[in-house]
PDB file of N, CA and C in Angstrom:
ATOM      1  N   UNK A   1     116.610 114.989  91.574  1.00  0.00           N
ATOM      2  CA  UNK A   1     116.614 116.299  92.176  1.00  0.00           C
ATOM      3  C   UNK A   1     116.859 117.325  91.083  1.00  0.00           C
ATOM      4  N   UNK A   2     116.294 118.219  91.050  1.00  0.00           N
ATOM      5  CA  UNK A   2     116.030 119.028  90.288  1.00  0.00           C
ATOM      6  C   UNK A   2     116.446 120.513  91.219  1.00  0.00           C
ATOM      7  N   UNK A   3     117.126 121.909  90.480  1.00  0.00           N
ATOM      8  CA  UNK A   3     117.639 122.969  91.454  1.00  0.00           C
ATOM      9  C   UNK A   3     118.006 123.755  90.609  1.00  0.00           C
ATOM     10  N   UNK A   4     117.212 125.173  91.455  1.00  0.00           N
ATOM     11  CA  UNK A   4     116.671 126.617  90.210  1.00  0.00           C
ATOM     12  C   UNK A   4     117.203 127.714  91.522  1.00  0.00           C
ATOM     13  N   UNK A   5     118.146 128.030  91.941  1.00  0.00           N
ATOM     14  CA  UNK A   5     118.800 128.932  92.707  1.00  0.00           C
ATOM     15  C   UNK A   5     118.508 128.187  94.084  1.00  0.00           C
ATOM     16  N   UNK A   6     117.690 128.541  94.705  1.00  0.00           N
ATOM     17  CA  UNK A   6     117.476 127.817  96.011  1.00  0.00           C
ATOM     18  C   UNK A   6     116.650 126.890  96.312  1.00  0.00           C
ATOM     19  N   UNK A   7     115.856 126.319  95.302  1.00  0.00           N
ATOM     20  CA  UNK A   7     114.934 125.497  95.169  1.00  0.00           C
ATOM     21  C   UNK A   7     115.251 124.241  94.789  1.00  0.00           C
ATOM     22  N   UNK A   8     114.931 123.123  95.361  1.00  0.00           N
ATOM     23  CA  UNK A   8     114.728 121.917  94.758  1.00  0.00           C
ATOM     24  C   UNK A   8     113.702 121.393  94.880  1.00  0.00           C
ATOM     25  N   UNK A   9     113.459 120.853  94.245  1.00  0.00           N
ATOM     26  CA  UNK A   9     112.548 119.482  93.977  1.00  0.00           C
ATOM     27  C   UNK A   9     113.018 117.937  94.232  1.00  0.00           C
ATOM     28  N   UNK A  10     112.218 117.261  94.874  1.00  0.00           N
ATOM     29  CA  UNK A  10     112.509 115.823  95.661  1.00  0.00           C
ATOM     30  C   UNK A  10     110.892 115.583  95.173  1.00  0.00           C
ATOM     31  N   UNK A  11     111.200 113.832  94.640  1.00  0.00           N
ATOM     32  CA  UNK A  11     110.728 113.165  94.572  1.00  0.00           C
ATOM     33  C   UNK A  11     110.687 111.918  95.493  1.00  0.00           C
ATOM     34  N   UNK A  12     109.331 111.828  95.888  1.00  0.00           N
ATOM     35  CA  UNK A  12     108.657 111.284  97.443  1.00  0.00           C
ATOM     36  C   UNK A  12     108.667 109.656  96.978  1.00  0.00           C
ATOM     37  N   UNK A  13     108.786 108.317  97.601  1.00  0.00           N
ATOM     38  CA  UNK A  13     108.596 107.065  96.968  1.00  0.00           C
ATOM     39  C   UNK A  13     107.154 107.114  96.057  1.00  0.00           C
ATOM     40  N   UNK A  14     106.571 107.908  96.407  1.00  0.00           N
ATOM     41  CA  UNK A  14     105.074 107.323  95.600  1.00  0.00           C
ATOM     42  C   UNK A  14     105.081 107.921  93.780  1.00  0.00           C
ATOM     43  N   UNK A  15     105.869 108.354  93.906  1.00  0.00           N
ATOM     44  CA  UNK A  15     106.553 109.453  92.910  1.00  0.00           C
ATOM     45  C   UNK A  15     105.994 110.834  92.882  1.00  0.00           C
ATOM     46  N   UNK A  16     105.643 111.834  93.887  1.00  0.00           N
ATOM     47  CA  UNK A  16     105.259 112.713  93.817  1.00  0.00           C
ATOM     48  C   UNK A  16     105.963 113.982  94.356  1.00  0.00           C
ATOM     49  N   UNK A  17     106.077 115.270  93.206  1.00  0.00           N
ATOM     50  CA  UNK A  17     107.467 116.311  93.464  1.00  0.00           C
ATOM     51  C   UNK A  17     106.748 116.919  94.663  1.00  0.00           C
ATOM     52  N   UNK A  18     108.084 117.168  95.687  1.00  0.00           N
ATOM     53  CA  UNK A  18     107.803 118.475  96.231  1.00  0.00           C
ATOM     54  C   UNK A  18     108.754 118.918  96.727  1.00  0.00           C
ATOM     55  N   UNK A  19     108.272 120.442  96.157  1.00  0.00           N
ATOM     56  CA  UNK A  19     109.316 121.782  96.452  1.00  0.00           C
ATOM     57  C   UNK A  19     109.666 122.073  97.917  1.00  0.00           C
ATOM     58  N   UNK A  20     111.327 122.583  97.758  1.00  0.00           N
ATOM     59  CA  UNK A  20     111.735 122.876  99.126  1.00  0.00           C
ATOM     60  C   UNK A  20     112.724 124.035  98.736  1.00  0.00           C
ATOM     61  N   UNK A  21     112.971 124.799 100.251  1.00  0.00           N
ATOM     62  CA  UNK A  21     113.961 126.161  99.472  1.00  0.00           C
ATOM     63  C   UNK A  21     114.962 125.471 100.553  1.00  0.00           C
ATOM     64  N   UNK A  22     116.082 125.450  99.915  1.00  0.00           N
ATOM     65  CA  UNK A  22     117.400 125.370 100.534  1.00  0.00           C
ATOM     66  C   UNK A  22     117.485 126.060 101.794  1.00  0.00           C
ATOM     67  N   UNK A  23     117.515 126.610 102.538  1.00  0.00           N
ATOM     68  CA  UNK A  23     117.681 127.590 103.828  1.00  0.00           C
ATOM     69  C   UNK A  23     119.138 127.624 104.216  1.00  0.00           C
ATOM     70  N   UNK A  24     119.644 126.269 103.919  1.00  0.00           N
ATOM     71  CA  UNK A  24     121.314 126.043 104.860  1.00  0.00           C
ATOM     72  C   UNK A  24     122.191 125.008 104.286  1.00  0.00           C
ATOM     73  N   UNK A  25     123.238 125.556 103.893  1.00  0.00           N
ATOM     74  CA  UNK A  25     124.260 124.339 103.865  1.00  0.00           C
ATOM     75  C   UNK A  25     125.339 124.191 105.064  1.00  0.00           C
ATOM     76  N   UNK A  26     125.544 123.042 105.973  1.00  0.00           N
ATOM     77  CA  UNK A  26     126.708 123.179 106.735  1.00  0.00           C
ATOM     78  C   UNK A  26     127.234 122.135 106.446  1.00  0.00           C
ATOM     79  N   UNK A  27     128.312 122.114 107.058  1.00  0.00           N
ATOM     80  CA  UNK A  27     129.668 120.977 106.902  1.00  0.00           C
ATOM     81  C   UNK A  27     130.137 120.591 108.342  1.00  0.00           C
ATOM     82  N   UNK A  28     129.474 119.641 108.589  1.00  0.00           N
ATOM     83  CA  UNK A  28     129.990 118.622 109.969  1.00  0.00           C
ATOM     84  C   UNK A  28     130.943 117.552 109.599  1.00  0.00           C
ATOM     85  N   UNK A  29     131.846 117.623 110.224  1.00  0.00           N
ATOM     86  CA  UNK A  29     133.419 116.958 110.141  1.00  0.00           C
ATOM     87  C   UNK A  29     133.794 117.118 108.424  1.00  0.00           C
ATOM     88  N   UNK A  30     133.565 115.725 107.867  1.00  0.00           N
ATOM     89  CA  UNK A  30     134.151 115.622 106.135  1.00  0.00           C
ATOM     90  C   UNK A  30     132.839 115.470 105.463  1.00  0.00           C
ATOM     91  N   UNK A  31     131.482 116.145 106.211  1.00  0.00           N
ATOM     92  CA  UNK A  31     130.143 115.976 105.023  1.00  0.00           C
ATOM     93  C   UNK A  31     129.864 117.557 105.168  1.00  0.00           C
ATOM     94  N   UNK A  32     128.575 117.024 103.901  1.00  0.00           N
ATOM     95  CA  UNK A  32     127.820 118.503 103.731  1.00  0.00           C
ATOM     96  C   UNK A  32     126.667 118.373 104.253  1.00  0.00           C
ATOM     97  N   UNK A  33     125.863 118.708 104.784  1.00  0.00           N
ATOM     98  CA  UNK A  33     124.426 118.888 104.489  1.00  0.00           C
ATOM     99  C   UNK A  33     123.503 120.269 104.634  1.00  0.00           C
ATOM    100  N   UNK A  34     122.207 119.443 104.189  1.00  0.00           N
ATOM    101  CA  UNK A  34     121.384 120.555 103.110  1.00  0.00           C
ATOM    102  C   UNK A  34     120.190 120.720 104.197  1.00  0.00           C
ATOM    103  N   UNK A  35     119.607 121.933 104.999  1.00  0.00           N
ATOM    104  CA  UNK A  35     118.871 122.593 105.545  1.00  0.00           C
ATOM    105  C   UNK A  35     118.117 122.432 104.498  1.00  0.00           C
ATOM    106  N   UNK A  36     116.218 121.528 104.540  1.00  0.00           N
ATOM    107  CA  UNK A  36     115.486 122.534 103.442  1.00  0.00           C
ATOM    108  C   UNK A  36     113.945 122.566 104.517  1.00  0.00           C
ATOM    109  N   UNK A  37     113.576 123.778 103.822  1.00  0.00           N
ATOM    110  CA  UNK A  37     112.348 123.673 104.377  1.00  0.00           C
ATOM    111  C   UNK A  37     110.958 123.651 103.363  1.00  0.00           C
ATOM    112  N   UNK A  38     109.964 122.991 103.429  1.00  0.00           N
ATOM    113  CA  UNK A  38     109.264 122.825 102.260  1.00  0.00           C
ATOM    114  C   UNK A  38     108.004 124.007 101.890  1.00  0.00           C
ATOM    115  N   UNK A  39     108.103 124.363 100.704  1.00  0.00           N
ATOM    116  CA  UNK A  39     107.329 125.151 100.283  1.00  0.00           C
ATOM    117  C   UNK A  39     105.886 125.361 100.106  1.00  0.00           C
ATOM    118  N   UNK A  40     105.494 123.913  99.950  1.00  0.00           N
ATOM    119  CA  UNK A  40     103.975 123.706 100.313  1.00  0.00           C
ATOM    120  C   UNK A  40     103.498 124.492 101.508  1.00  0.00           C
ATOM    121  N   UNK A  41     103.490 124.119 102.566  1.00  0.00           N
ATOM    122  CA  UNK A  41     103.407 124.006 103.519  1.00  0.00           C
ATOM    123  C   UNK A  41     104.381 124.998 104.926  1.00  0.00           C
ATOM    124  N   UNK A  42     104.369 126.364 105.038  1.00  0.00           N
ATOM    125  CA  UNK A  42     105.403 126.616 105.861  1.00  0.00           C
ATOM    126  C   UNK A  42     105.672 126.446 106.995  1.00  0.00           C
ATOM    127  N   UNK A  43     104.549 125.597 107.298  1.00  0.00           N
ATOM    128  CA  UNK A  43     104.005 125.151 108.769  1.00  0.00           C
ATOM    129  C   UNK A  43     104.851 124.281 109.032  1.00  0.00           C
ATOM    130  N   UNK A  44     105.576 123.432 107.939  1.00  0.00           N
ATOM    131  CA  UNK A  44     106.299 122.074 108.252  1.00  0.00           C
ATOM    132  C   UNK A  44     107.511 122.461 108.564  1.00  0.00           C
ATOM    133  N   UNK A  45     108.266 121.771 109.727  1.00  0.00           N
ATOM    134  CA  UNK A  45     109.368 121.930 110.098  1.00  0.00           C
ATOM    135  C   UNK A  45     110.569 121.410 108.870  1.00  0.00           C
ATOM    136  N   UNK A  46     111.565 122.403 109.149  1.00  0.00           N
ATOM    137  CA  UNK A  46     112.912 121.981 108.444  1.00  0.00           C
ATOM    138  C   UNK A  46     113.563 120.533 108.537  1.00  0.00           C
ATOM    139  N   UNK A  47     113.690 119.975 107.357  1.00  0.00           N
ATOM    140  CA  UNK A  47     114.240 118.451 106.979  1.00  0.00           C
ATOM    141  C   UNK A  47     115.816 119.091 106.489  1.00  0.00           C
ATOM    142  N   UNK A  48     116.712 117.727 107.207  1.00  0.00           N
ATOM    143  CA  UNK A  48     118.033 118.145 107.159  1.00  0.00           C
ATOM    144  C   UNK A  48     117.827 116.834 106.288  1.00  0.00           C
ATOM    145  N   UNK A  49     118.694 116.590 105.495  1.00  0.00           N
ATOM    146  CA  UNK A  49     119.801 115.736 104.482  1.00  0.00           C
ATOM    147  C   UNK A  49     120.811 115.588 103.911  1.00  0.00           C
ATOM    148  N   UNK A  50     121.504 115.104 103.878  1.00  0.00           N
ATOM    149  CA  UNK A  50     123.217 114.846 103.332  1.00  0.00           C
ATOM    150  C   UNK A  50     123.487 114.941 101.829  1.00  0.00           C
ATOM    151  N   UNK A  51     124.650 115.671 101.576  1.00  0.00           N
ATOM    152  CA  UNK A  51     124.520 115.717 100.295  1.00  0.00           C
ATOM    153  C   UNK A  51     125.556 114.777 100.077  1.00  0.00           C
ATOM    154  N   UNK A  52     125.422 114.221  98.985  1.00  0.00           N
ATOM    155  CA  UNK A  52     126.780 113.242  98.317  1.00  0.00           C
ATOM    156  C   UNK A  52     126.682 113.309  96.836  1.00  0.00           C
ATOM    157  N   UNK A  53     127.230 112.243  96.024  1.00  0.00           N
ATOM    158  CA  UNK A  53     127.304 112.178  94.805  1.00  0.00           C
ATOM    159  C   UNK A  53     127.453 111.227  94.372  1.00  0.00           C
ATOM    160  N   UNK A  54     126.715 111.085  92.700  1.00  0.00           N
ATOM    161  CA  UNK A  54     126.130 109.546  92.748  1.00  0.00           C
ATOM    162  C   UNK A  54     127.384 108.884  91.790  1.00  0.00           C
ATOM    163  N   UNK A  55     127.213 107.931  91.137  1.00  0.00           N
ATOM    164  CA  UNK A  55     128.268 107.094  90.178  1.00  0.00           C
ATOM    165  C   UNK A  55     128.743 107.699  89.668  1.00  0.00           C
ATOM    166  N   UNK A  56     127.657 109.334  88.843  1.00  0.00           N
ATOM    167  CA  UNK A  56     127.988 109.626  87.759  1.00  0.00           C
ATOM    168  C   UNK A  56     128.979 111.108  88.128  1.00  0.00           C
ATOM    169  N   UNK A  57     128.948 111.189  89.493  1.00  0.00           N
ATOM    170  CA  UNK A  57     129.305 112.896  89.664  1.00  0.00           C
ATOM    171  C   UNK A  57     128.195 113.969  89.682  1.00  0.00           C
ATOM    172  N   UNK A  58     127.432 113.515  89.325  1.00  0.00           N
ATOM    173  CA  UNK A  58     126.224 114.272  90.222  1.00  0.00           C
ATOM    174  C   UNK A  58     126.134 114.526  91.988  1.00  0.00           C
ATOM    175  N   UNK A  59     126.074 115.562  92.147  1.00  0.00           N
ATOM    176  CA  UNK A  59     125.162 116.082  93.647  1.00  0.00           C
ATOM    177  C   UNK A  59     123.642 115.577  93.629  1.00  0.00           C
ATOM    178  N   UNK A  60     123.914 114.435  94.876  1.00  0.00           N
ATOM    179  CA  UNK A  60     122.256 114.134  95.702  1.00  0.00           C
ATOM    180  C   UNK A  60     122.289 114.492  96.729  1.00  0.00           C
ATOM    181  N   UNK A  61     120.846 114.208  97.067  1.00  0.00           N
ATOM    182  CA  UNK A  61     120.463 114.642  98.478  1.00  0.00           C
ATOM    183  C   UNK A  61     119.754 113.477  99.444  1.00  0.00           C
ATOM    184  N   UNK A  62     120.618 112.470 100.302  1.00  0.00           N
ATOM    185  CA  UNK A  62     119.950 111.442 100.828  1.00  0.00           C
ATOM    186  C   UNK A  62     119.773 111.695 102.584  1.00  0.00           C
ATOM    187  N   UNK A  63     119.058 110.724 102.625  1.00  0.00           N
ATOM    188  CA  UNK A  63     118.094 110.510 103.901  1.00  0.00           C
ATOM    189  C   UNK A  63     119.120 110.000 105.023  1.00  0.00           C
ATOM    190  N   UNK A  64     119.697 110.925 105.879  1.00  0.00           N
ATOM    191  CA  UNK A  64     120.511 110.595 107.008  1.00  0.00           C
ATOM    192  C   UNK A  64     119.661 109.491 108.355  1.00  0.00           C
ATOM    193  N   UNK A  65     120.556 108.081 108.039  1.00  0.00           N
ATOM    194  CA  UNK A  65     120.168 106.836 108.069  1.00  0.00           C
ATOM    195  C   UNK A  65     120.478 106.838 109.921  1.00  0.00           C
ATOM    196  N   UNK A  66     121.933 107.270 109.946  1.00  0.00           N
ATOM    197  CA  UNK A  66     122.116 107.090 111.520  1.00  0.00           C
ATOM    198  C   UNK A  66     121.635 108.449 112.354  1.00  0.00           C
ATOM    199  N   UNK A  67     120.904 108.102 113.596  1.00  0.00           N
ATOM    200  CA  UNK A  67     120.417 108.729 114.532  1.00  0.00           C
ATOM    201  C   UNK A  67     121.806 109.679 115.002  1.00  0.00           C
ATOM    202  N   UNK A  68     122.491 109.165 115.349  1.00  0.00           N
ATOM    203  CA  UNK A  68     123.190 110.031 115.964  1.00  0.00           C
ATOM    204  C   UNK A  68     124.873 110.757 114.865  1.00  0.00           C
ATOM    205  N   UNK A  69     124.225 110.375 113.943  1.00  0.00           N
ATOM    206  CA  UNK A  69     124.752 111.750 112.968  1.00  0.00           C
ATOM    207  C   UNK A  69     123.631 112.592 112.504  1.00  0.00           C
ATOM    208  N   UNK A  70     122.270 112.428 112.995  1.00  0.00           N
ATOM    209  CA  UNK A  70     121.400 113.231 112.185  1.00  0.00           C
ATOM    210  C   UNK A  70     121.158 114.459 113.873  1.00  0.00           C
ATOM    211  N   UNK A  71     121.374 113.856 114.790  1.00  0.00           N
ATOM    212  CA  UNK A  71     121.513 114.312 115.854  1.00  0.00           C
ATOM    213  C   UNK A  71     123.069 115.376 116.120  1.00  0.00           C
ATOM    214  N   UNK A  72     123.720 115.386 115.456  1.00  0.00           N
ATOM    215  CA  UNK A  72     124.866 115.507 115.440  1.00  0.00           C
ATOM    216  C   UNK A  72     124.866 117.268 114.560  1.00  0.00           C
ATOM    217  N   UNK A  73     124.238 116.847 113.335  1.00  0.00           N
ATOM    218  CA  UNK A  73     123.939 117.653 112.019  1.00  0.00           C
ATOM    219  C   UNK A  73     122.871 118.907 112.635  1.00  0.00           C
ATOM    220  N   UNK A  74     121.861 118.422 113.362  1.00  0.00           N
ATOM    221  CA  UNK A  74     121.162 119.211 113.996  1.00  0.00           C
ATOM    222  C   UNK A  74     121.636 119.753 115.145  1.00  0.00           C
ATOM    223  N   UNK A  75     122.757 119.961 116.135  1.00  0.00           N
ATOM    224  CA  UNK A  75     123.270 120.385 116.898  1.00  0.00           C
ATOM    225  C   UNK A  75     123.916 121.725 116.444  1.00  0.00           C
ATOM    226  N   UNK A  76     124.972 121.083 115.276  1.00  0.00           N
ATOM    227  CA  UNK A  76     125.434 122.182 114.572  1.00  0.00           C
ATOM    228  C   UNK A  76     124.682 122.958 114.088  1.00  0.00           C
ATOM    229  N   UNK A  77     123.602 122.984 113.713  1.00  0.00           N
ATOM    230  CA  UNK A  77     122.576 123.825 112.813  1.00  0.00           C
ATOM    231  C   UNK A  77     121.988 124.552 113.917  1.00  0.00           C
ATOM    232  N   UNK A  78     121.570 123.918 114.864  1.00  0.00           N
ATOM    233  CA  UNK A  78     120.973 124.859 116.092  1.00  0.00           C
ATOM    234  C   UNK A  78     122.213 125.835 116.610  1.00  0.00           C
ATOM    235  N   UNK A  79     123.654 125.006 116.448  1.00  0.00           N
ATOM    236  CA  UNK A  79     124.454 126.292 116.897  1.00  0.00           C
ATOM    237  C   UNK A  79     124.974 127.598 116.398  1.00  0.00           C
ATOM    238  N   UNK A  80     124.645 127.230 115.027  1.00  0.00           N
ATOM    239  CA  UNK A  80     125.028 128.102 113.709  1.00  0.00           C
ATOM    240  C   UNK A  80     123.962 129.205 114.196  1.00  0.00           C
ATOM    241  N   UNK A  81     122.700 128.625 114.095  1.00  0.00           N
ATOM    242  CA  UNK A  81     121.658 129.675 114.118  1.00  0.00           C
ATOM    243  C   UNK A  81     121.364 130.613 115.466  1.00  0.00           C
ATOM    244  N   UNK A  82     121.820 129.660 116.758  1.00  0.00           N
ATOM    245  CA  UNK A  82     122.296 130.418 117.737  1.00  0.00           C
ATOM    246  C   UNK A  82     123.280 131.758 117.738  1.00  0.00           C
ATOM    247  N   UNK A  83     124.331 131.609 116.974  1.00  0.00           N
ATOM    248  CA  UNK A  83     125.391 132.439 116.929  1.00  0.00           C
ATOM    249  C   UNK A  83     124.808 133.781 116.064  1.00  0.00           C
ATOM    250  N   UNK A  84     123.671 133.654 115.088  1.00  0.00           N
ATOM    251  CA  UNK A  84     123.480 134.271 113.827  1.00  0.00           C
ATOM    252  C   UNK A  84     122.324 135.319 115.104  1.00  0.00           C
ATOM    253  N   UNK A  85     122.073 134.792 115.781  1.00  0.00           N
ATOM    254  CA  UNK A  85     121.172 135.705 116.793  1.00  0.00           C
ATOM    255  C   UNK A  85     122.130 136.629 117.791  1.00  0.00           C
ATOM    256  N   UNK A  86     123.433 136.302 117.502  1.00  0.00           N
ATOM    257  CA  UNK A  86     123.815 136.905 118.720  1.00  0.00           C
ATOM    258  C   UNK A  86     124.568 138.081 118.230  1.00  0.00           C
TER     259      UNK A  86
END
C-alpha cells in the first residue's frame, strides 16, 4: 500500500495497482477502518477494510473476513453518514 494524502494504492492478486481516495476512517469497538472509494471508476461502490499493522509496524489495509463485523462496520458508516445529513 502505497499513500499520498488521501490516496492509496492496493495491489489486486493478479498484481495490478488500483487507486482509491480514502473517503472515511471510523473506529468500531477497538478497530479502525478505512472507507475507500475507487478512482477508476466512480460508478463503483465504496469498499470498507480494516486497518492493522504488519510485523514490522507498518499500517495495512486487509479484507474484513467475518460477515458480521463487515456488517457491523457498515452500520456504523451508514450511521455516521446519516447524522452528517442531519
Amino acid at each position: 500500500m502505497t499513500e499520498q494524502e488521501n490516496i492509496v494504492t492496493l495491489t489486486d492478486d493478479e498484481g495490478n495497482d488500483h487507486e482509491f481516495e480514502v473517503i472515511d476512517v471510523i473506529k468500531v469497538d477497538d478497530s479502525e477502518y478505512a472507507i475507500l472509494r475507487p478512482l477508476e471508476d466512480e460508478e463503483d461502490e465504496a469498499i470498507i477494510l480494516k486497518v492493522s499493522t504488519d510485523e514490522d509496524g507498518n499500517e495495512i489495509l486487509m479484507d474484513i473476513e467475518d460477515d458480521e463485523e463487515w456488517e457491523k462496520v457498515a452500520d456504523a458508516w451508514q450511521e455516521s453518514l446519516d447524522e452528517e445529513e442531519e
